[in-house]
C-alpha atoms as a PDB file:
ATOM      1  CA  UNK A   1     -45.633-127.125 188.661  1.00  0.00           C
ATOM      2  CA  UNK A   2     -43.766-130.523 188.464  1.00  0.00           C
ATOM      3  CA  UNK A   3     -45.001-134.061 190.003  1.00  0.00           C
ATOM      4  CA  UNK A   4     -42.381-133.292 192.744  1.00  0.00           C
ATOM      5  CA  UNK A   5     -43.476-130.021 193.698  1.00  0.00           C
ATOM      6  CA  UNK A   6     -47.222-130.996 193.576  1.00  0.00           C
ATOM      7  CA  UNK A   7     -46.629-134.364 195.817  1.00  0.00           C
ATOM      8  CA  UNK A   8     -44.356-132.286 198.422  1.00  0.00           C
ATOM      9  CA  UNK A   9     -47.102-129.940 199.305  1.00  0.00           C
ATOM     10  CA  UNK A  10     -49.416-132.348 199.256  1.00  0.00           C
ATOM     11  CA  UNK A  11     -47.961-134.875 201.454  1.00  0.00           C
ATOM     12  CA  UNK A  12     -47.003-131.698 203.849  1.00  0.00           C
ATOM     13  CA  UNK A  13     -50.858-130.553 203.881  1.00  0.00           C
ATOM     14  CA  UNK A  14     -51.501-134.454 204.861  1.00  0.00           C
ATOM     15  CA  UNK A  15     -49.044-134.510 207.225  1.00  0.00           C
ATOM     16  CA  UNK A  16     -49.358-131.244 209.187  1.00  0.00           C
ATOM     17  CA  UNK A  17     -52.677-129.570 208.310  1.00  0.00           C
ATOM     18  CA  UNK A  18     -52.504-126.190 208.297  1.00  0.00           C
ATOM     19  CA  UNK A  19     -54.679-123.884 208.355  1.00  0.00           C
ATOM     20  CA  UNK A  20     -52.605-122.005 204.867  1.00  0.00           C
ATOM     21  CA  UNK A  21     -50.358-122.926 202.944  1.00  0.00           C
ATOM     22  CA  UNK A  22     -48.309-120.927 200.220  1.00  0.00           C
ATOM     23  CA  UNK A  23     -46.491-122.070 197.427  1.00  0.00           C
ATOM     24  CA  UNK A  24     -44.310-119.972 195.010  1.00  0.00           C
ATOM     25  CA  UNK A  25     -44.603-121.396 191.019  1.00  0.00           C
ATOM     26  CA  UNK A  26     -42.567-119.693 188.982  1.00  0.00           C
ATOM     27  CA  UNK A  27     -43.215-122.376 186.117  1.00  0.00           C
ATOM     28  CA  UNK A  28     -44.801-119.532 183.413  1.00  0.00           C
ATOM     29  CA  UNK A  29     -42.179-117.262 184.272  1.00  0.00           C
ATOM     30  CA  UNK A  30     -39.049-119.760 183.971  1.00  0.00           C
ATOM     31  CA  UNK A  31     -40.635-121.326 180.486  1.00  0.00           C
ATOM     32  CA  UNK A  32     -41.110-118.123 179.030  1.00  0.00           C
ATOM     33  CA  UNK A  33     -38.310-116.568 179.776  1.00  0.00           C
ATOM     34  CA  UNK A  34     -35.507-118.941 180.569  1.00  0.00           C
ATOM     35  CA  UNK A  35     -36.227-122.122 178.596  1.00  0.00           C
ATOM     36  CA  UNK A  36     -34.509-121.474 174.865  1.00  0.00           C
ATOM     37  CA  UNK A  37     -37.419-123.272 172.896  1.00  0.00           C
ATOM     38  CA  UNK A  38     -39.641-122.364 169.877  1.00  0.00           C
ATOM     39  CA  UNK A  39     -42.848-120.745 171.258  1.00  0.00           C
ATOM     40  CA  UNK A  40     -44.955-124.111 169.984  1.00  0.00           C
ATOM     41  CA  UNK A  41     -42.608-125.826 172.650  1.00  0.00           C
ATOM     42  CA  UNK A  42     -43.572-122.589 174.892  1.00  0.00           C
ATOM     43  CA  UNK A  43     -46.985-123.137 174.879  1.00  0.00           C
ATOM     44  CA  UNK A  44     -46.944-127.242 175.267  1.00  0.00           C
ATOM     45  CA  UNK A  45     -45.223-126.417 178.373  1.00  0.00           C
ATOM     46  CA  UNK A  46     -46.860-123.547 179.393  1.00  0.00           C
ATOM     47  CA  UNK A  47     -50.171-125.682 178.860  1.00  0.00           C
ATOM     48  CA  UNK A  48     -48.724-128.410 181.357  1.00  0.00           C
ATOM     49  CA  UNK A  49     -47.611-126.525 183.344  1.00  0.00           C
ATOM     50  CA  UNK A  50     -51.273-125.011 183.937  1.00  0.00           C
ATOM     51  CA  UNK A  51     -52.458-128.565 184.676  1.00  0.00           C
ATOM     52  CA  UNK A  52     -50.468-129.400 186.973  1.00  0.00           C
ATOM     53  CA  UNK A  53     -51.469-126.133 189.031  1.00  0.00           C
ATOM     54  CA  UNK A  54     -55.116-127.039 187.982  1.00  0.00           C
ATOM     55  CA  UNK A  55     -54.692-130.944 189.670  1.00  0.00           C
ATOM     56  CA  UNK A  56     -52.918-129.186 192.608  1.00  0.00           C
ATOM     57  CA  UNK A  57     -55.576-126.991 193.216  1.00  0.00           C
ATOM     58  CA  UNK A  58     -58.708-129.852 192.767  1.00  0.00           C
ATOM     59  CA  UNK A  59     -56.526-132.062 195.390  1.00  0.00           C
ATOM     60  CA  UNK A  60     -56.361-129.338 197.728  1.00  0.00           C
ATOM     61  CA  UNK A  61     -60.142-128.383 197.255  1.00  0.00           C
ATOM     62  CA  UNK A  62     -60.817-132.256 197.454  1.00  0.00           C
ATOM     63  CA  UNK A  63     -59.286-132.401 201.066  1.00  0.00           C
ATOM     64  CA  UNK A  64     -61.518-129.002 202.143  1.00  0.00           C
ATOM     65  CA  UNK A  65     -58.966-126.312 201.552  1.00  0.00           C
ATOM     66  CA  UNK A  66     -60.035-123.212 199.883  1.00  0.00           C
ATOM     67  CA  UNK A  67     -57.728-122.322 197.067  1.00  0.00           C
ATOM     68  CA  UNK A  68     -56.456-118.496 196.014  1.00  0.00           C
ATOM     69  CA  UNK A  69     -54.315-118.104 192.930  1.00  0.00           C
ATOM     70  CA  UNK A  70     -52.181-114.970 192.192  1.00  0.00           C
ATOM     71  CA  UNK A  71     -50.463-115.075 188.862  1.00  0.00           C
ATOM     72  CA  UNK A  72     -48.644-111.423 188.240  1.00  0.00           C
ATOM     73  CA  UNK A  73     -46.450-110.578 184.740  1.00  0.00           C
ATOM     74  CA  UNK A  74     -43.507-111.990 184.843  1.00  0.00           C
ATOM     75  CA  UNK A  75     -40.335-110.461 183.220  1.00  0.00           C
ATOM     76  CA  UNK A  76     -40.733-109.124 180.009  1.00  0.00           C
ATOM     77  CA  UNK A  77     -44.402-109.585 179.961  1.00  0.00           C
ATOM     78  CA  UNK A  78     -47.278-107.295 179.429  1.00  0.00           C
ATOM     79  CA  UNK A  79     -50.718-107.090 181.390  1.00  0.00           C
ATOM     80  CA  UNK A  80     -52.403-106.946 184.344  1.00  0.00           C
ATOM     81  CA  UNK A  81     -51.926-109.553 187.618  1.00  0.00           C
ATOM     82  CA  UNK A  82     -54.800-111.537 188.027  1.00  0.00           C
ATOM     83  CA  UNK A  83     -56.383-112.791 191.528  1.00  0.00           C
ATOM     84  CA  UNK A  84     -58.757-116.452 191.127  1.00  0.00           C
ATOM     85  CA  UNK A  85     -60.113-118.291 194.058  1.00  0.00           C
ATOM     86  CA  UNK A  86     -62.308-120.714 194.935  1.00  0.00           C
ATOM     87  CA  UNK A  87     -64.606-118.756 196.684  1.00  0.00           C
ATOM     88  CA  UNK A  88     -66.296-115.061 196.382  1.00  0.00           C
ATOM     89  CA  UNK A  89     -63.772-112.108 196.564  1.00  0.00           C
ATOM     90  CA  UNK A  90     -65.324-109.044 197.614  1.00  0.00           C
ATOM     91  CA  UNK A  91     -64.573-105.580 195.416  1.00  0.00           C
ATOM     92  CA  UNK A  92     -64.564-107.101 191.701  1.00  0.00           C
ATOM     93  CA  UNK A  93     -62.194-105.220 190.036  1.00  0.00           C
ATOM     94  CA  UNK A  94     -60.716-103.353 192.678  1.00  0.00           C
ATOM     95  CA  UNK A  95     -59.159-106.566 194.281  1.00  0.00           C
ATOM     96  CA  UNK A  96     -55.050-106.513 194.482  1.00  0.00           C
ATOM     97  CA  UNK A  97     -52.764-108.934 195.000  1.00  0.00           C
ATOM     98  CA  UNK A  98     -51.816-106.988 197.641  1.00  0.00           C
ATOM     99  CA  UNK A  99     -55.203-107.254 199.284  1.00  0.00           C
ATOM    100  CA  UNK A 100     -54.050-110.870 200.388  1.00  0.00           C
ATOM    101  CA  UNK A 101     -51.852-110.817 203.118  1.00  0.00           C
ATOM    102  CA  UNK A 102     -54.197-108.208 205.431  1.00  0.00           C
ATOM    103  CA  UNK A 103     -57.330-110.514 204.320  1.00  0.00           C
ATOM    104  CA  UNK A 104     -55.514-113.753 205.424  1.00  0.00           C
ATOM    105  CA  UNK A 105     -54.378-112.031 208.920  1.00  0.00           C
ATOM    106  CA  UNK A 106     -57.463-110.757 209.356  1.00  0.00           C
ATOM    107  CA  UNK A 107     -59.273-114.378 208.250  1.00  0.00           C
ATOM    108  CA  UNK A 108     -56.713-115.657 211.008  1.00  0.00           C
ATOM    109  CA  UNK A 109     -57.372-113.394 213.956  1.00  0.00           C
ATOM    110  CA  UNK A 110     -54.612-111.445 213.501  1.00  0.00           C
ATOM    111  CA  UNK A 111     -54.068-107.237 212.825  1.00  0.00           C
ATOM    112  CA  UNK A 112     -52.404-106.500 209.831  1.00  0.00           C
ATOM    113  CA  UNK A 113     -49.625-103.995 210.145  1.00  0.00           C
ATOM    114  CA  UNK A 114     -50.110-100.172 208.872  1.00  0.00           C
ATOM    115  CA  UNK A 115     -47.321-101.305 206.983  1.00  0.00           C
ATOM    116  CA  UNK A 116     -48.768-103.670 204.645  1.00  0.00           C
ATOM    117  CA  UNK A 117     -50.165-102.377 201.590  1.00  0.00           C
ATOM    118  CA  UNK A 118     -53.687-103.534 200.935  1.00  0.00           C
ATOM    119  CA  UNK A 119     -56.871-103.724 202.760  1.00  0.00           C
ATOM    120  CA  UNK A 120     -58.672-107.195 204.019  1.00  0.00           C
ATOM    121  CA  UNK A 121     -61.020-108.579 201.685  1.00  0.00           C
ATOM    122  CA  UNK A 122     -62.922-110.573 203.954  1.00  0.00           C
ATOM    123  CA  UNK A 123     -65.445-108.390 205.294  1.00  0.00           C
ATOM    124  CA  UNK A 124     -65.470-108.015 208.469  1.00  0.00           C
ATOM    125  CA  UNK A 125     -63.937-105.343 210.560  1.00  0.00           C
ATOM    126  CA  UNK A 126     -60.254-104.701 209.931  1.00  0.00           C
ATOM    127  CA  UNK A 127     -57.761-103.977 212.569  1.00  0.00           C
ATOM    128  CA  UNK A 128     -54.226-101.873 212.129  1.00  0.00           C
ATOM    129  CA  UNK A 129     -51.286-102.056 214.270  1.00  0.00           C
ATOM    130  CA  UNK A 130     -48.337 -99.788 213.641  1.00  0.00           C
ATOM    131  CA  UNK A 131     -46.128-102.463 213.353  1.00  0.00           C
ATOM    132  CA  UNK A 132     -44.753-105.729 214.186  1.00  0.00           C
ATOM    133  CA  UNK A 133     -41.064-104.545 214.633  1.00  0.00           C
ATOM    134  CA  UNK A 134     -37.807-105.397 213.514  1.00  0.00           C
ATOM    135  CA  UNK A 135     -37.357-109.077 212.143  1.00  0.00           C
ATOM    136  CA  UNK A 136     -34.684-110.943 214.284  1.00  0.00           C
ATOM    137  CA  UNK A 137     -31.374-111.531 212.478  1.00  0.00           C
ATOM    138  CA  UNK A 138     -29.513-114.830 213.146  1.00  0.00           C
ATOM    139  CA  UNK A 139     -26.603-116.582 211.507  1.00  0.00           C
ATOM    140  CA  UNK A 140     -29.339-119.560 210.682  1.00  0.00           C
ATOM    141  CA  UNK A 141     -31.440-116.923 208.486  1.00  0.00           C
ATOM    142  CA  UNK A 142     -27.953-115.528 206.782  1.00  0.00           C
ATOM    143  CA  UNK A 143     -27.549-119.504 205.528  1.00  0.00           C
ATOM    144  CA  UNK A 144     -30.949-120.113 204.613  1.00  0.00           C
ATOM    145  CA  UNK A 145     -31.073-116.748 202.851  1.00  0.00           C
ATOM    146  CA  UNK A 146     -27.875-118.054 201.048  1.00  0.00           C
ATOM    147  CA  UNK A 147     -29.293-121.620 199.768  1.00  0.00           C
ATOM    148  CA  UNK A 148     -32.162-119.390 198.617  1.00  0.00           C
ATOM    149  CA  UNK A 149     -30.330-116.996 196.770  1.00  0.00           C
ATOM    150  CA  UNK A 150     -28.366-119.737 195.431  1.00  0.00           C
ATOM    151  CA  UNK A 151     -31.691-121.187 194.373  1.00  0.00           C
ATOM    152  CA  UNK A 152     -33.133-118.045 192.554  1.00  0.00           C
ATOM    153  CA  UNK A 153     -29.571-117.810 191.040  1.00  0.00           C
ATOM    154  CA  UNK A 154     -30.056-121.262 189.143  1.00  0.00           C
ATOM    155  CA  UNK A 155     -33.054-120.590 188.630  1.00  0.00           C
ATOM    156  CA  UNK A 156     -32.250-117.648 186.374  1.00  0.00           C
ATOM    157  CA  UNK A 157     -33.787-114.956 188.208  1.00  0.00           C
ATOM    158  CA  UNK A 158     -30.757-113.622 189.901  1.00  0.00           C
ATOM    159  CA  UNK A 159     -27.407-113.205 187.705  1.00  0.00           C
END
């Protein structure tokens, strides 16, 4: 995660004050797999990299935000996902990144949909609906799903 990155959300959180907030780092991923550099350069970067998602994380605890990370395998990498957070997950090892979405619905008042995989973490009673219908196409999402792909594309993730 870059200075940029890390002042844009924070300024945004300042700004706005959500209740969530996500934020999609694909900083491992992209060094590992993108970046043509000896793996002593790798792990430099990989190693600030972390920081900077550590600092993130302490300035978001330090304005009362709780903070979950989700870190998954990125391409051509071996292992599990893993799940961290800054407060008590219930089901130990039986906790998937999947489990997120329902818990933060159901953390927000709202019923996840029978089509979301996962179950809410957060213990209290969890509510289904079949579903929350079709999204709404517009020729506004078509161009922001086009700067996006464009994105990914220099990015390396899309050739």
């Amino acid at each position: 995660m870059d200075d940029g990155a890390a002042k844009s959300l924070l300024s945004t959180v300042d700004r706005v004050h959500p209740q969530f907030a996500t934020v999609y780092m694909p900083a491992l991923d992209v060094i590992l797999n993108r970046l043509t550099l000896d793996r002593t350069a790798q792990l430099a970067m990989s190693v600030r990299a972390l920081d900077g998602v550590t600092a993130a994380a302490g300035a978001l605890r330090a304005r009362g935000y709780d903070v979950v990370m989700i870190g998954i395998p990125g391409e051509h990498q071996q292992g599990d996902g893993v799940i961290a957070a800054s407060f008590a997950l219930p089901g130990g090892n039986t906790t998937s990144a999947l489990d997120l979405a329902p818990t933060l619905c159901n953390l927000l008042g709202f019923p996840a949909s029978k089509e979301m995989p996962g179950r809410s973490l957060s213990g209290a009673q969890e509510t289904r609906i079949e579903s929350y219908g079709d999204r709404a196409v517009s020729t506004s999402a078509q161009s922001v799903n086009q700067e996006y792909y464009e994105n990914l594309r220099s990015l390396g993730y899309i050739r």
